[in-house]
C-alpha atoms as a PDB file:
ATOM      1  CA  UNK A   1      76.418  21.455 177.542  1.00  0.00           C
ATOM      2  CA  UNK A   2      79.987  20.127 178.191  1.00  0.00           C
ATOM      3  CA  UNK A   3      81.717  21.440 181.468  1.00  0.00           C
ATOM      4  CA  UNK A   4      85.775  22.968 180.723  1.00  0.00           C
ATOM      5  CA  UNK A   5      88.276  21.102 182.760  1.00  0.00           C
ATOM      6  CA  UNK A   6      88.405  24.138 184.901  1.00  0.00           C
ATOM      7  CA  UNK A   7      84.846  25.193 184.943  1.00  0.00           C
ATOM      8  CA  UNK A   8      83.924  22.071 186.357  1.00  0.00           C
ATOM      9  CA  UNK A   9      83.525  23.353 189.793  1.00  0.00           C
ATOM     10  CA  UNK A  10      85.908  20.651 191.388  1.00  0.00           C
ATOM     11  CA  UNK A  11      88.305  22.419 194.360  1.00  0.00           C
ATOM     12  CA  UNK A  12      91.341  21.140 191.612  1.00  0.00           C
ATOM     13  CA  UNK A  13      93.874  24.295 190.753  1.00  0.00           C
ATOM     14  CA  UNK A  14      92.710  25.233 187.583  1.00  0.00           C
ATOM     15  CA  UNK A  15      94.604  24.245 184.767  1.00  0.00           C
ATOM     16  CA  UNK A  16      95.597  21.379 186.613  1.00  0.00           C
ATOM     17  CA  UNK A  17      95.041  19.100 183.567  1.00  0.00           C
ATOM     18  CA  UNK A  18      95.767  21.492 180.942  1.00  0.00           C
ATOM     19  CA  UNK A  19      98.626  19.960 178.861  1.00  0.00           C
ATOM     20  CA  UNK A  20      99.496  23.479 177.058  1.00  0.00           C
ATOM     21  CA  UNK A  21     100.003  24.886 180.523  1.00  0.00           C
ATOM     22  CA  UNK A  22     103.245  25.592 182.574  1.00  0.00           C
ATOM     23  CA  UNK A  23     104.701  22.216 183.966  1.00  0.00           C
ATOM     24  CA  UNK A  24     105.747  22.172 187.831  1.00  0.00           C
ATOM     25  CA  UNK A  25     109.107  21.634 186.282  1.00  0.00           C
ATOM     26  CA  UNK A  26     108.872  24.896 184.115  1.00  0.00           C
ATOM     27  CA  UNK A  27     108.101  26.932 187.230  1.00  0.00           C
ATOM     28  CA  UNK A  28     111.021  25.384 189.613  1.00  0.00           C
ATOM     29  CA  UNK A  29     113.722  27.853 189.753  1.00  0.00           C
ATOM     30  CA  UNK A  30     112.330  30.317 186.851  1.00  0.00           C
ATOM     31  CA  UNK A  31     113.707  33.874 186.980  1.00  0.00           C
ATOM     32  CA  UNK A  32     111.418  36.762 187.257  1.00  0.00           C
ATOM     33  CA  UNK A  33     112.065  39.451 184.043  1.00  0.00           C
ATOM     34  CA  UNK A  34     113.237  42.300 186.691  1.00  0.00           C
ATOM     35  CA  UNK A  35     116.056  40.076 188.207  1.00  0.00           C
ATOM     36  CA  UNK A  36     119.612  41.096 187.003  1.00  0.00           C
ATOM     37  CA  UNK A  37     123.246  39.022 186.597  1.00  0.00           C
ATOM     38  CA  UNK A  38     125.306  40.288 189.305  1.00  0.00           C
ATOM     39  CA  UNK A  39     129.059  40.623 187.597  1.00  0.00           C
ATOM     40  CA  UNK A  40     132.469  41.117 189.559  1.00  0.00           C
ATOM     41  CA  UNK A  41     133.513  45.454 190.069  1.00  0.00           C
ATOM     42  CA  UNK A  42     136.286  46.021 187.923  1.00  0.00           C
ATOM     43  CA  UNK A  43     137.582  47.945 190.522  1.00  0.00           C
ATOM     44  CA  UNK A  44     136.992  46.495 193.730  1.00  0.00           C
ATOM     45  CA  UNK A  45     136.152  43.044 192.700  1.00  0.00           C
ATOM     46  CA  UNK A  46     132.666  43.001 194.689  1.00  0.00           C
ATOM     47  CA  UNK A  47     129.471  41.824 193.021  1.00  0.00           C
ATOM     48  CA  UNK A  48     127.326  44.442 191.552  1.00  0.00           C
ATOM     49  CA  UNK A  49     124.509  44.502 189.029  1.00  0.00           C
ATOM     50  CA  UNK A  50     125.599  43.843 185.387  1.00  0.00           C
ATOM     51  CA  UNK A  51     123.491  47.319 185.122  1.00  0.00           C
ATOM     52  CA  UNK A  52     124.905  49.202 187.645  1.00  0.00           C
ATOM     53  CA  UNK A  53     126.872  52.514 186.516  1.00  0.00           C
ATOM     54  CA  UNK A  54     128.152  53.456 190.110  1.00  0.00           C
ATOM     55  CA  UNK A  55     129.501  50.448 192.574  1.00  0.00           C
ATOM     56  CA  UNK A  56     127.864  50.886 195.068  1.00  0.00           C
ATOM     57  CA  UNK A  57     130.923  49.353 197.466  1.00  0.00           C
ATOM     58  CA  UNK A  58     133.512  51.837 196.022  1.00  0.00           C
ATOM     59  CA  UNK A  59     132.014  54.274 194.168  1.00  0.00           C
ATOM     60  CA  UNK A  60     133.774  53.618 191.250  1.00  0.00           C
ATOM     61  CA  UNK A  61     132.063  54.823 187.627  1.00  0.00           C
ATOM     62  CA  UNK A  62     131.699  51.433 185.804  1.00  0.00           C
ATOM     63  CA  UNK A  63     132.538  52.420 182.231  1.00  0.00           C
ATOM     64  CA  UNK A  64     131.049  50.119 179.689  1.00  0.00           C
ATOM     65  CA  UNK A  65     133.666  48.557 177.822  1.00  0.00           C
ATOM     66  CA  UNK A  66     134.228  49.722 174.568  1.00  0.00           C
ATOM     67  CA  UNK A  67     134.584  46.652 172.696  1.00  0.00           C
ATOM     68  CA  UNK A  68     135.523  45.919 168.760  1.00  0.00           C
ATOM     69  CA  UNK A  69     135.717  50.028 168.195  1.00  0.00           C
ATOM     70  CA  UNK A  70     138.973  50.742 170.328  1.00  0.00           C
ATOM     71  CA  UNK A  71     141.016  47.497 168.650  1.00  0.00           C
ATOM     72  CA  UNK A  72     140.442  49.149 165.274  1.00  0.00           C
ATOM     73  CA  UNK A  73     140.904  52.327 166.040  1.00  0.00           C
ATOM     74  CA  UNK A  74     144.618  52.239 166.074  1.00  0.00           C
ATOM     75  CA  UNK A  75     144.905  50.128 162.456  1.00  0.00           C
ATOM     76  CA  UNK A  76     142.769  52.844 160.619  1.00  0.00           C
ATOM     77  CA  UNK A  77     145.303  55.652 161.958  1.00  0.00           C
ATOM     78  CA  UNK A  78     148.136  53.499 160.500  1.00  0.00           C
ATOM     79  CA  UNK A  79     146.364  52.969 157.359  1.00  0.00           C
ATOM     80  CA  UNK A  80     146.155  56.700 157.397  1.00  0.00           C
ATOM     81  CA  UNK A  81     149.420  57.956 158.047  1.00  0.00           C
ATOM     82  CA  UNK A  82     150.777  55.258 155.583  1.00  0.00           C
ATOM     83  CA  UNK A  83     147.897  56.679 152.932  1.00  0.00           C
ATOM     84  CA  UNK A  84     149.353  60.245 153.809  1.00  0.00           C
ATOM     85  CA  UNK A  85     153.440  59.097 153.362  1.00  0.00           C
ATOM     86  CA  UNK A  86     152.346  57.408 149.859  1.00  0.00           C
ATOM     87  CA  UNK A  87     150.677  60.458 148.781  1.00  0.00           C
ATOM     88  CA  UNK A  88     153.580  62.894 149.701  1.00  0.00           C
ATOM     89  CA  UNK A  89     156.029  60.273 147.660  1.00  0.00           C
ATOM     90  CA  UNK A  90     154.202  60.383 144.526  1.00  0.00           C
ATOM     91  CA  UNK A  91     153.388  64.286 144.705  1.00  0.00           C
ATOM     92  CA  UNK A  92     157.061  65.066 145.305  1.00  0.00           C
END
């Protein structure tokens, strides 16, 4: 019967010699899954969770920028009101 590397009853950590296991090197400075960025208050300019919806220094509502949406929003209502001039040119 052949003993596992960590079966073997030696006082070794087990997986000490397993080569598929986490490397001292992986573990040095890992990040646990619950930590969070911290990212500057738009307001106040304080560090504050990049999921924070409050700051908790100013009280300040952090409102999630809106992105792509909000550039375009102003070409389709040009597009529009030129689509709406054309249309009144050719129907009168």
């Amino acid at each position: 019967m052949s003993r596992e590397p960590w079966n073997d009853g030696s006082p070794e950590e087990p997986y000490g010699d397993d080569p598929e296991g986490p490397q001292p090197c992986d573990l040095e400075g890992s990040r646990d899954d619950d930590e969070y960025d911290v990212v500057p208050c738009p307001h106040c300019g304080r560090e504050i969770s990049e999921l924070a919806e409050q700051c908790p220094h100013c009280g300040d509502w952090i409102v999630p920028d809106a992105g792509a949406g909000s550039k375009r929003k102003p070409l389709i209502v040009a597009i529009a009101i030129l689509l709406l001039i054309l249309f009144l040119l050719w129907v009168f």
